[in-house]
Protein backbone atom coordinates (compact mmCIF):
# COMPACT_ATOMS: atom_id res chain seq x y z
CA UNK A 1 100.08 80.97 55.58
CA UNK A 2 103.56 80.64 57.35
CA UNK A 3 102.67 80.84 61.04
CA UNK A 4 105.09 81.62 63.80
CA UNK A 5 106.03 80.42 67.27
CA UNK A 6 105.80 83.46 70.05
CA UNK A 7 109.08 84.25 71.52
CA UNK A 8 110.11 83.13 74.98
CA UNK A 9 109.20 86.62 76.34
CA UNK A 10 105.86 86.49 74.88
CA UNK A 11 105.08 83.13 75.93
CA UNK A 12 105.94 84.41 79.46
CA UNK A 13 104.22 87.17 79.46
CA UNK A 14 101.24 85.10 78.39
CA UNK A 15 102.09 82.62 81.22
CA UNK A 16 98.50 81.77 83.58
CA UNK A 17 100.25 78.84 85.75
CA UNK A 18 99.80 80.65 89.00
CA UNK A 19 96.42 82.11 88.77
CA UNK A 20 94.23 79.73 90.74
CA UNK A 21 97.75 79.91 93.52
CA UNK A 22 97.49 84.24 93.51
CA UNK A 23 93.69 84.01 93.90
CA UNK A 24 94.01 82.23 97.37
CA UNK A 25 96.56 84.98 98.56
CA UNK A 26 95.45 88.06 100.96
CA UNK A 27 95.89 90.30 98.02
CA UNK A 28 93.71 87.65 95.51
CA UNK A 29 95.50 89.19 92.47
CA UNK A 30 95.77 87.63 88.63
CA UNK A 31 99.18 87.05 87.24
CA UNK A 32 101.13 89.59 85.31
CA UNK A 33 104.48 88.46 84.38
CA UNK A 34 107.36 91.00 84.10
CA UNK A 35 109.28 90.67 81.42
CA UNK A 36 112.51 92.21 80.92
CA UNK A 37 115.32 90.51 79.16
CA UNK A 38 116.47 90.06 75.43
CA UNK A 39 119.50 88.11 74.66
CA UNK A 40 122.87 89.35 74.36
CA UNK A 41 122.37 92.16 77.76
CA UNK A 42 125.94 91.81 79.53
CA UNK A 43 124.59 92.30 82.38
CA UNK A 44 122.11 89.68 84.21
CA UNK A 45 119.98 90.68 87.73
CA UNK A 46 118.52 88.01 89.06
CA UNK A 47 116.05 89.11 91.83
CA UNK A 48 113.30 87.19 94.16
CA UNK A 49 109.93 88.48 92.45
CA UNK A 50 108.01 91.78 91.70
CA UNK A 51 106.76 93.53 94.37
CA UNK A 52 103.10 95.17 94.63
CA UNK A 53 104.45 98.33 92.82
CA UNK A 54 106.36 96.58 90.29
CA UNK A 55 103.02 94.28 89.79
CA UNK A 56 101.70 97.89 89.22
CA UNK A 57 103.46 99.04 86.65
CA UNK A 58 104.60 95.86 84.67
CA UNK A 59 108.34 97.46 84.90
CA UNK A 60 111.13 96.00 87.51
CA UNK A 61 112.61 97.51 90.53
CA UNK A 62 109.79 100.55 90.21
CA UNK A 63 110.36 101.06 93.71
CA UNK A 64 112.84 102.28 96.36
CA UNK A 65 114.98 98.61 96.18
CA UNK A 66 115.33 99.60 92.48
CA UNK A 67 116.67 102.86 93.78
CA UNK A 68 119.02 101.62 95.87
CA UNK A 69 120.14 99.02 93.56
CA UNK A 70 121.10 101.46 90.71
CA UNK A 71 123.10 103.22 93.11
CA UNK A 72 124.84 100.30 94.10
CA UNK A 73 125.62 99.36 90.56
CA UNK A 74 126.81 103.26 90.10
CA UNK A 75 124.25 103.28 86.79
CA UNK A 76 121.92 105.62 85.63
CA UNK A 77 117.93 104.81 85.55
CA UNK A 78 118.26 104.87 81.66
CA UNK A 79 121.25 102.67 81.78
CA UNK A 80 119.72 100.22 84.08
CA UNK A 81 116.74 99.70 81.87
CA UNK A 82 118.08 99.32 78.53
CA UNK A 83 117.42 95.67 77.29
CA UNK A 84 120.90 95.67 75.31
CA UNK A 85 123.00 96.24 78.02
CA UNK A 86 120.52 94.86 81.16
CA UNK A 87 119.00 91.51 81.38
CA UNK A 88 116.84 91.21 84.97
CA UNK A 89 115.37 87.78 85.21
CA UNK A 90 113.40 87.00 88.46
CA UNK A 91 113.21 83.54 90.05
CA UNK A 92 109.55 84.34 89.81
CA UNK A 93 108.16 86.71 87.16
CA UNK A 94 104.72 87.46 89.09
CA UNK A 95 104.09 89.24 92.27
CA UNK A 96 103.61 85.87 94.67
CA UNK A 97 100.78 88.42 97.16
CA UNK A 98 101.02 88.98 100.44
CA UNK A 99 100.28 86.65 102.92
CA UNK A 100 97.43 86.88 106.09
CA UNK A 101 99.88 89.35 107.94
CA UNK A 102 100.81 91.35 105.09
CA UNK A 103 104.09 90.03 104.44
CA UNK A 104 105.43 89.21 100.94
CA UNK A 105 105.41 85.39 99.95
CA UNK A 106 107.98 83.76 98.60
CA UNK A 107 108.56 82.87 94.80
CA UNK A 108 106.52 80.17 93.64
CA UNK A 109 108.97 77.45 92.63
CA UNK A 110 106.74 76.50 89.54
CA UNK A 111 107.87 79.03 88.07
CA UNK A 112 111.46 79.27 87.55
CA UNK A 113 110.81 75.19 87.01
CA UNK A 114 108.66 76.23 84.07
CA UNK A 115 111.10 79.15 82.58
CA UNK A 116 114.07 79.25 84.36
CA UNK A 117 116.70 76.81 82.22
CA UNK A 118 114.90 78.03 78.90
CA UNK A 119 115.60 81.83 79.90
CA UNK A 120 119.25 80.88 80.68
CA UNK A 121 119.90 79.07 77.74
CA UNK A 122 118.98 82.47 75.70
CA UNK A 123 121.61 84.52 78.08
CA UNK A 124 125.29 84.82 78.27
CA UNK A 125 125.84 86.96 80.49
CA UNK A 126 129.10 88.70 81.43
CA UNK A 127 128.11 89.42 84.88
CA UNK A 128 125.44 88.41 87.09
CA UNK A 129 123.92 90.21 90.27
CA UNK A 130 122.22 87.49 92.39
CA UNK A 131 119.94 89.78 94.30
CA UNK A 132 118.59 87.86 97.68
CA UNK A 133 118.58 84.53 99.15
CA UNK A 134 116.54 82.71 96.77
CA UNK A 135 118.70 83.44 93.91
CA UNK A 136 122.05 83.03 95.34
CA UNK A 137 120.78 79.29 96.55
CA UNK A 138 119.36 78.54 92.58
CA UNK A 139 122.77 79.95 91.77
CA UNK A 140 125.06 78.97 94.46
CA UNK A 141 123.36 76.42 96.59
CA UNK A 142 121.96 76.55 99.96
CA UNK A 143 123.98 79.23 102.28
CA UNK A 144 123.07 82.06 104.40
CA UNK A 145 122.60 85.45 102.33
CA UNK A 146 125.49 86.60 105.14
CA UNK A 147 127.92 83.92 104.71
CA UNK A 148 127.40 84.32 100.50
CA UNK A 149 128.36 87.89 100.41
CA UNK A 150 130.57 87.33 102.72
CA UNK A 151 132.41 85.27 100.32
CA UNK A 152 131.74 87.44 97.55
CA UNK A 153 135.55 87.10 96.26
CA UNK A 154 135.52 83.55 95.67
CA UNK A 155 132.27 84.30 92.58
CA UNK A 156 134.00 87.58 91.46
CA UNK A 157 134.25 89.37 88.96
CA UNK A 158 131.78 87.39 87.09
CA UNK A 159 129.40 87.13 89.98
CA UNK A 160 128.31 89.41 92.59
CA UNK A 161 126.24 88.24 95.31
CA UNK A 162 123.96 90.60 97.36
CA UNK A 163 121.42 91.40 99.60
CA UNK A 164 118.42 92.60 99.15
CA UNK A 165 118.18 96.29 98.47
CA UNK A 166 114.82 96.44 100.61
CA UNK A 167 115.76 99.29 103.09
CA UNK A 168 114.38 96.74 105.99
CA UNK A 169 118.11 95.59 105.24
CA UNK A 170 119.29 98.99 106.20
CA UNK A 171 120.01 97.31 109.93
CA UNK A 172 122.42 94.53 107.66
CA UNK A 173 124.52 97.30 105.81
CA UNK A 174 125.21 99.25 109.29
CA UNK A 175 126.48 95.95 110.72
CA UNK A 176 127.88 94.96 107.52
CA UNK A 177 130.32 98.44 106.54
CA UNK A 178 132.66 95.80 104.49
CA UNK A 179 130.02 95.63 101.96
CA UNK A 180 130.43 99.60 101.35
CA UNK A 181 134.10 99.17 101.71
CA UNK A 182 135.05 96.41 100.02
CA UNK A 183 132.70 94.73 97.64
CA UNK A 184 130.69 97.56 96.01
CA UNK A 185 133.60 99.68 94.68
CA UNK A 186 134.62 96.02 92.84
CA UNK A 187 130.66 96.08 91.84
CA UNK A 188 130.77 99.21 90.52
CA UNK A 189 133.94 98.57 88.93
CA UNK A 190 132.56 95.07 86.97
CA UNK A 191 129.41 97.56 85.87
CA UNK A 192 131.36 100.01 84.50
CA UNK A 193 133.61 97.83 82.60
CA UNK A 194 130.61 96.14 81.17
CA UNK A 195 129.22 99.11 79.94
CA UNK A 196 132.59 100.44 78.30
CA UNK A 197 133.00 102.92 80.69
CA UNK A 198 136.17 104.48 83.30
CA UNK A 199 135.49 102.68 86.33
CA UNK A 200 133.70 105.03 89.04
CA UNK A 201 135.51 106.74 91.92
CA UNK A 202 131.77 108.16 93.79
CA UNK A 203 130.99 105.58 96.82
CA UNK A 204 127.59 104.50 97.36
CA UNK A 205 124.80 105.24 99.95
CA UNK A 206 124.49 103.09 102.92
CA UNK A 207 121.24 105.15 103.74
């Protein structure tokens, strides 16, 4: 009997490394990795970690940051979840809980020290949306999320850092109106191309 080796997905998806961590949180929740890349997607998003929802419903950016980032991006829900074109690869693939206060914890760096370099060695991306502090400083070393986005020409169009599309960063994108301006038409732009499509004229939402 010829037996076979589960892919990287599967083994990920079967991944238990941060149960006896999640038990200890406020929310004392098992693990339950989402999964949602498959070599040769254009298009890597690399965000901090599901959220309670997402944890909910095994699927990523199930939630109004998942709204706001498609619309960002100028794509359609469909478009944004097709495996060929779409590659989103968390620096942690479980919801990390909520902490005493109810606040989100970070992303447990065992994690992308288990997976991380083994997922990346499967992807070649064409363009890669580092959503949030922890991925820009994997990505880009250790800089404010303001002072990376800032900067956002120097990584372009290959690389688009942003912040993340919580709306508690509403306040950010009032104060921040060259982010509309300037660097989300260019995001928009880099989507579209990737996708084979005219690049868009429609702006974005701010709020």
């Amino acid at each position: 009997m010829t037996s076979f080796a589960p892919s990287l997905a599967a083994q990920i998806g079967a991944c238990r490394l941060c149960r006896d961590r999640f038990a200890l949180t406020a929310t004392r929740h098992a693990p339950r990795p989402v999964v949602w890349f498959r070599p040769g997607a254009r298009v890597l998003i690399v965000g901090q970690a599901p959220g309670a929802r997402v944890h909910a419903s095994g699927r990523p950016f199930t939630d109004r940051s998942g709204d706001r980032l498609r619309d960002w991006m100028g794509v359609t829900e469909a478009q944004f979840y097709d495996l060929s074109r779409v590659a989103i690869v968390p620096m942690a693939f479980c919801f990390p809980g909520y902490d005493a206060k109810g606040s989100d914890l970070p992303p447990p760096p065992n994690c992308a020290a288990t997976w991380r370099d083994s997922v990346m060695a499967q992807l070649q991306p064409r363009l890669t949306l580092l959503v949030g502090g922890h991925a820009m400083r994997w990505h880009l070393g250790a800089r404010t999320v303001t002072d990376t986005v800032r900067d956002w020409q120097a990584h372009a169009p290959a690389v688009f850092p942003l912040p993340h599309p919580s709306w508690r960063n509403t306040g950010w994108l009032r104060a921040n109106p060259w982010f509309q301006a300037d660097l989300l038409p260019q995001l928009r732009a880099a989507v579209a191309r990737q996708f084979g499509e005219p690049d868009p004229a429609v702006p974005a939402r701010v709020a």
